[in-house]
N, C-alpha and C. Protein backbone atom coordinates (compact mmCIF):
# COMPACT_ATOMS: atom_id res chain seq x y z
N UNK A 1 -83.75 26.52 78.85
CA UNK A 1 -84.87 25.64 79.10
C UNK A 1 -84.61 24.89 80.40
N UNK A 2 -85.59 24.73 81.12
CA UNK A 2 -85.65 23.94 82.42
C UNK A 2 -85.14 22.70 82.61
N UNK A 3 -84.41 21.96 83.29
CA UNK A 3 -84.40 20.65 82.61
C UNK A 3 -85.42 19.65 83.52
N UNK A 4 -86.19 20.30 84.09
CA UNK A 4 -87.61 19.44 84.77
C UNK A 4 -88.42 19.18 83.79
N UNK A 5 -88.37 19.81 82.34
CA UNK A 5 -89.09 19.06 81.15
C UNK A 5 -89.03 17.69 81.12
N UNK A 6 -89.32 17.28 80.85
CA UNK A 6 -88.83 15.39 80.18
C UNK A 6 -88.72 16.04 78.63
N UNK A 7 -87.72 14.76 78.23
CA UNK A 7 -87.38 15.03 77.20
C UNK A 7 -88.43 14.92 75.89
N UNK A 8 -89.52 13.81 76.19
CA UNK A 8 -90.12 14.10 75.44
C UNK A 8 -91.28 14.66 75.00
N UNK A 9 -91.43 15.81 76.35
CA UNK A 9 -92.45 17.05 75.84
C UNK A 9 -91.32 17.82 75.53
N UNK A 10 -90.10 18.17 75.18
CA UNK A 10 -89.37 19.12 74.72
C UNK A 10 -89.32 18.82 73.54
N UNK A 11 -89.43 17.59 73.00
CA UNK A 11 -89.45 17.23 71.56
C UNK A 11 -90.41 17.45 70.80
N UNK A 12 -91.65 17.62 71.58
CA UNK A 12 -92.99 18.16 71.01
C UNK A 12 -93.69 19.10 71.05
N UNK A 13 -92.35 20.10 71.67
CA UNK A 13 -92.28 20.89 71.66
C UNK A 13 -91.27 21.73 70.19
N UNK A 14 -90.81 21.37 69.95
CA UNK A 14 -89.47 22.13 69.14
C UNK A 14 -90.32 21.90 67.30
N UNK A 15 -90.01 22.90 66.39
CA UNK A 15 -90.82 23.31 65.29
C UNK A 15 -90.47 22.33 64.46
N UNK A 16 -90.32 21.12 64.41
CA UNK A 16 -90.08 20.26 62.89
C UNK A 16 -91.18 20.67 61.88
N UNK A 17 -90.76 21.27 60.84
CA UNK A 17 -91.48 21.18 59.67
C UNK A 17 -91.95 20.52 58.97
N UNK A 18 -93.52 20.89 58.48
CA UNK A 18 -94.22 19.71 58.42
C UNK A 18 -94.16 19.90 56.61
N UNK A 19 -94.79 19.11 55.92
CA UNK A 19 -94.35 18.50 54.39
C UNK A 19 -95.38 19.31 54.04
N UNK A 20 -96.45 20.25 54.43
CA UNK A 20 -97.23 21.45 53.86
C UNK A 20 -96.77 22.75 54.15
N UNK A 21 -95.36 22.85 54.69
CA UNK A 21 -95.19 24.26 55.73
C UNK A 21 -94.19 25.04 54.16
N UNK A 22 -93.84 25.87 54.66
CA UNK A 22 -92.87 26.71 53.61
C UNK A 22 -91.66 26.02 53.46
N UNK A 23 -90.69 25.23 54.31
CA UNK A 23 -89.75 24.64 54.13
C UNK A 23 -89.93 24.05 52.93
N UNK A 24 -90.82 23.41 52.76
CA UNK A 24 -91.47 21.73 51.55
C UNK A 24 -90.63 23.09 50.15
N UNK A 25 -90.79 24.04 50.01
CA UNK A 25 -90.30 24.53 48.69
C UNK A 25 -89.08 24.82 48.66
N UNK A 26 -88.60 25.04 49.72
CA UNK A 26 -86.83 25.17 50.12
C UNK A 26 -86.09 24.09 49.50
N UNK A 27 -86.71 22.95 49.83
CA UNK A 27 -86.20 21.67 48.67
C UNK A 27 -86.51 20.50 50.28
N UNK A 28 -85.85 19.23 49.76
CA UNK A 28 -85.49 18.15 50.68
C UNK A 28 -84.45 18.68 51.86
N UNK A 29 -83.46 18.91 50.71
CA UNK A 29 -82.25 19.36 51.65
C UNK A 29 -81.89 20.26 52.73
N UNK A 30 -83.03 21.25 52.36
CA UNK A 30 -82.97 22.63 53.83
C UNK A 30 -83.77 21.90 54.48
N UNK A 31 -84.76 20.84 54.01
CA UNK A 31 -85.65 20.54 55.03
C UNK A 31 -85.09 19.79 56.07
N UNK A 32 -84.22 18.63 55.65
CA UNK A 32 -83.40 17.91 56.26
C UNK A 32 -82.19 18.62 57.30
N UNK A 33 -81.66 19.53 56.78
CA UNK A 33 -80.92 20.20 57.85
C UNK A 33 -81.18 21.03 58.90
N UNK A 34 -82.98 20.88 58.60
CA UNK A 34 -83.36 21.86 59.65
C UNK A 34 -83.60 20.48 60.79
N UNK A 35 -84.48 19.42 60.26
CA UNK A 35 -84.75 18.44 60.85
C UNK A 35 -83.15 18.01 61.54
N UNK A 36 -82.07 17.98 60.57
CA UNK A 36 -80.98 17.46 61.82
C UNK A 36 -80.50 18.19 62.88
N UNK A 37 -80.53 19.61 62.97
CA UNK A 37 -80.29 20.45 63.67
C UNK A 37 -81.22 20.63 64.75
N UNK A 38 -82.68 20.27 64.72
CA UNK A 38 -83.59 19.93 65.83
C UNK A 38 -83.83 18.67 66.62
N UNK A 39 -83.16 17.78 65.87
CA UNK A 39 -82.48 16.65 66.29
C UNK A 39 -81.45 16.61 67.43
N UNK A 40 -80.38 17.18 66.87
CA UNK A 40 -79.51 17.47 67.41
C UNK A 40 -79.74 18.08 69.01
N UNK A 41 -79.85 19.19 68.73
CA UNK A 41 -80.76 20.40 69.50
C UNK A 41 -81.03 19.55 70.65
N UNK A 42 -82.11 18.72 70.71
CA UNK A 42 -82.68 17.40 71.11
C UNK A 42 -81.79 16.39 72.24
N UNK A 43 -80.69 16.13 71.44
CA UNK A 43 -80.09 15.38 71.93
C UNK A 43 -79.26 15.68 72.93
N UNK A 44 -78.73 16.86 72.52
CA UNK A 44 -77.88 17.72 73.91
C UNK A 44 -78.74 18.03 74.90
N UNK A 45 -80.32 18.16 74.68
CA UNK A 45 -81.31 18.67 75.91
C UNK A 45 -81.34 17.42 76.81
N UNK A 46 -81.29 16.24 76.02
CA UNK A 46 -81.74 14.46 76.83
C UNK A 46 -79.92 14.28 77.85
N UNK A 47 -78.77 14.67 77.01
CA UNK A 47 -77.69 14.36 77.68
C UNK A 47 -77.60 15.57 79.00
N UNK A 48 -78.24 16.57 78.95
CA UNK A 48 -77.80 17.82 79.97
C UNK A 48 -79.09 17.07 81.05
N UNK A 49 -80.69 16.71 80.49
CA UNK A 49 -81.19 16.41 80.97
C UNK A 49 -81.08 15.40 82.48
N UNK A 50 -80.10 14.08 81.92
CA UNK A 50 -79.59 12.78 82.69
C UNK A 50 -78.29 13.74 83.61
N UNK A 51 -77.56 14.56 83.51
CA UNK A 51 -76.80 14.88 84.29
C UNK A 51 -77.36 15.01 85.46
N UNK A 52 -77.79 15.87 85.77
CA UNK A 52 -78.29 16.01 87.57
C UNK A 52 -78.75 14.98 87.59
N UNK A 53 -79.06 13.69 87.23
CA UNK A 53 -79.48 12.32 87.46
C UNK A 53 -80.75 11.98 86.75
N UNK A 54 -81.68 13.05 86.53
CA UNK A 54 -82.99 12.36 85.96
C UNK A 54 -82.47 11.42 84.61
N UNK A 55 -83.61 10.38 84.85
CA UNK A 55 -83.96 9.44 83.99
C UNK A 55 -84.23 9.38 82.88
N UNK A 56 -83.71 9.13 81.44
CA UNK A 56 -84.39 9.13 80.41
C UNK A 56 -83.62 8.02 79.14
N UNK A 57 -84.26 7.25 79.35
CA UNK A 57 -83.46 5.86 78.96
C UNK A 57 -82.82 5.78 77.46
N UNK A 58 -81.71 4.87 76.87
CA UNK A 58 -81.61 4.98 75.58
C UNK A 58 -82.94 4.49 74.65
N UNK A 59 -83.93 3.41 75.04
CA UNK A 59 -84.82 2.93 74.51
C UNK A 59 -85.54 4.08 74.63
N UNK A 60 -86.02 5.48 75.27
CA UNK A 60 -87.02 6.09 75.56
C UNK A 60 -86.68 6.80 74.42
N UNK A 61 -85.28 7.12 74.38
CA UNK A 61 -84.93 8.42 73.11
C UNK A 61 -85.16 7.32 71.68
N UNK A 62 -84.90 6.72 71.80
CA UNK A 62 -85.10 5.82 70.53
C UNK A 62 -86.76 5.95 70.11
N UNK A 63 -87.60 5.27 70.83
CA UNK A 63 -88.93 5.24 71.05
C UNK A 63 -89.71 6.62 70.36
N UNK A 64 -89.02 7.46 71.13
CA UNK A 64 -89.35 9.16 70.74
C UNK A 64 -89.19 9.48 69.39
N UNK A 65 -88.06 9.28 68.83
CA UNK A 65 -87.33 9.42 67.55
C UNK A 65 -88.52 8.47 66.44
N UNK A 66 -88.93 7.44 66.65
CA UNK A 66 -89.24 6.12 66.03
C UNK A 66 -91.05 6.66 65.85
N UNK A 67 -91.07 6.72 66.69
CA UNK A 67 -92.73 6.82 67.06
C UNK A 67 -93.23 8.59 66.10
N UNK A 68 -92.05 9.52 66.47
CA UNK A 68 -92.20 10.63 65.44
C UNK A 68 -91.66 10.83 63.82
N UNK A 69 -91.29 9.02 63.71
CA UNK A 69 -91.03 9.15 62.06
C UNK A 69 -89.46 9.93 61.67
N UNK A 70 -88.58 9.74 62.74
CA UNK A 70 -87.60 9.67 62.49
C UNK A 70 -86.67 8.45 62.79
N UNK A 71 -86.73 7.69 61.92
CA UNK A 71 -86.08 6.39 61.83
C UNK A 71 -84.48 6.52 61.42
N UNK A 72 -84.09 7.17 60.64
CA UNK A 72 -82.92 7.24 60.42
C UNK A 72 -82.20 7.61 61.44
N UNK A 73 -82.57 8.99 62.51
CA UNK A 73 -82.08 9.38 63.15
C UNK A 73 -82.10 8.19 64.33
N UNK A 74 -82.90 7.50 64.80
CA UNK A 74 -82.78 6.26 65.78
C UNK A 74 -82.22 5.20 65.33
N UNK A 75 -81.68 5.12 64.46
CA UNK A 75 -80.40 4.09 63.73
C UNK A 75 -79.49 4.75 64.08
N UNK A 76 -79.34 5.99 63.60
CA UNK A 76 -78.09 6.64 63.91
C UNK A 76 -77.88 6.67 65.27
N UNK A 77 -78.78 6.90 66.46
CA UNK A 77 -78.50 7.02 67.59
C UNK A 77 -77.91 5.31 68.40
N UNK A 78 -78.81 4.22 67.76
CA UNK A 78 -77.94 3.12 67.94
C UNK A 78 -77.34 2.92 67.80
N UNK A 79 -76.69 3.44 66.65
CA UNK A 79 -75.15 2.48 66.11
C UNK A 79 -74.27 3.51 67.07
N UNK A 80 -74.59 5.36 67.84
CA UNK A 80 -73.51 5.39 68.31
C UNK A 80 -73.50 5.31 69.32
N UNK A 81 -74.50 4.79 70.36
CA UNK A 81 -74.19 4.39 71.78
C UNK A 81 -73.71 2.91 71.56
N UNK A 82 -73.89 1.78 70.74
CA UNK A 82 -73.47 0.54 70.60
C UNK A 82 -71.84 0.49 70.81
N UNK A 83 -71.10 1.64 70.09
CA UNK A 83 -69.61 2.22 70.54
C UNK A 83 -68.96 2.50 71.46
N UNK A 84 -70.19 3.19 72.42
CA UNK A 84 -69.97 3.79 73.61
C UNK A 84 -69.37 2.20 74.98
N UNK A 85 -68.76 2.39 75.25
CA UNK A 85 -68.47 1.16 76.05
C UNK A 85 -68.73 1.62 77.23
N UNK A 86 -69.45 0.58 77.93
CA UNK A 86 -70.35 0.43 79.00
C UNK A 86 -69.48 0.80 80.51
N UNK A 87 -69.98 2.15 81.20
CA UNK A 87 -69.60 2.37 82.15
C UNK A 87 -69.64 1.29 83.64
């Protein structure tokens, strides 16, 4: 993938399964590991993204995460840059 995307048309881009799709009978749990794994997925695209320098702030990935109803995962992403000690 390009990294002239911004990160968050790549996020709205990528297949999260929705609570009517075929996953919903797989159970919670496949659903969830698919969701963390596109998460994930995600997150390595925003860190490869900022390398050559483009911009994409911790509040923006948060924002992204928050605004698409993944709240847990933007807790999780705070508590581990809060660790990260400031370059």
């Amino acid at each position: 993938m390009r990294l002239s995307v911004s990160p968050e048309d790549v996020f709205h881009m990528l297949p999260f399964p929705l609570t009517t799709s075929g996953v919903e009978a797989a159970g919670k749990t496949a659903k969830s590991a698919i969701v963390d794994h596109l998460i994930s997925f995600w997150m390595e695209y925003v860190v490869n993204y900022r390398s050559p320098g483009h911009e994409f702030k911790d509040d923006q990935v948060v924002n992204v995460l928050r605004e698409n109803g993944h709240e847990e995962a933007a807790k999780k992403y705070l508590h581990s840059v809060k660790d990260v000690p400031a370059s």
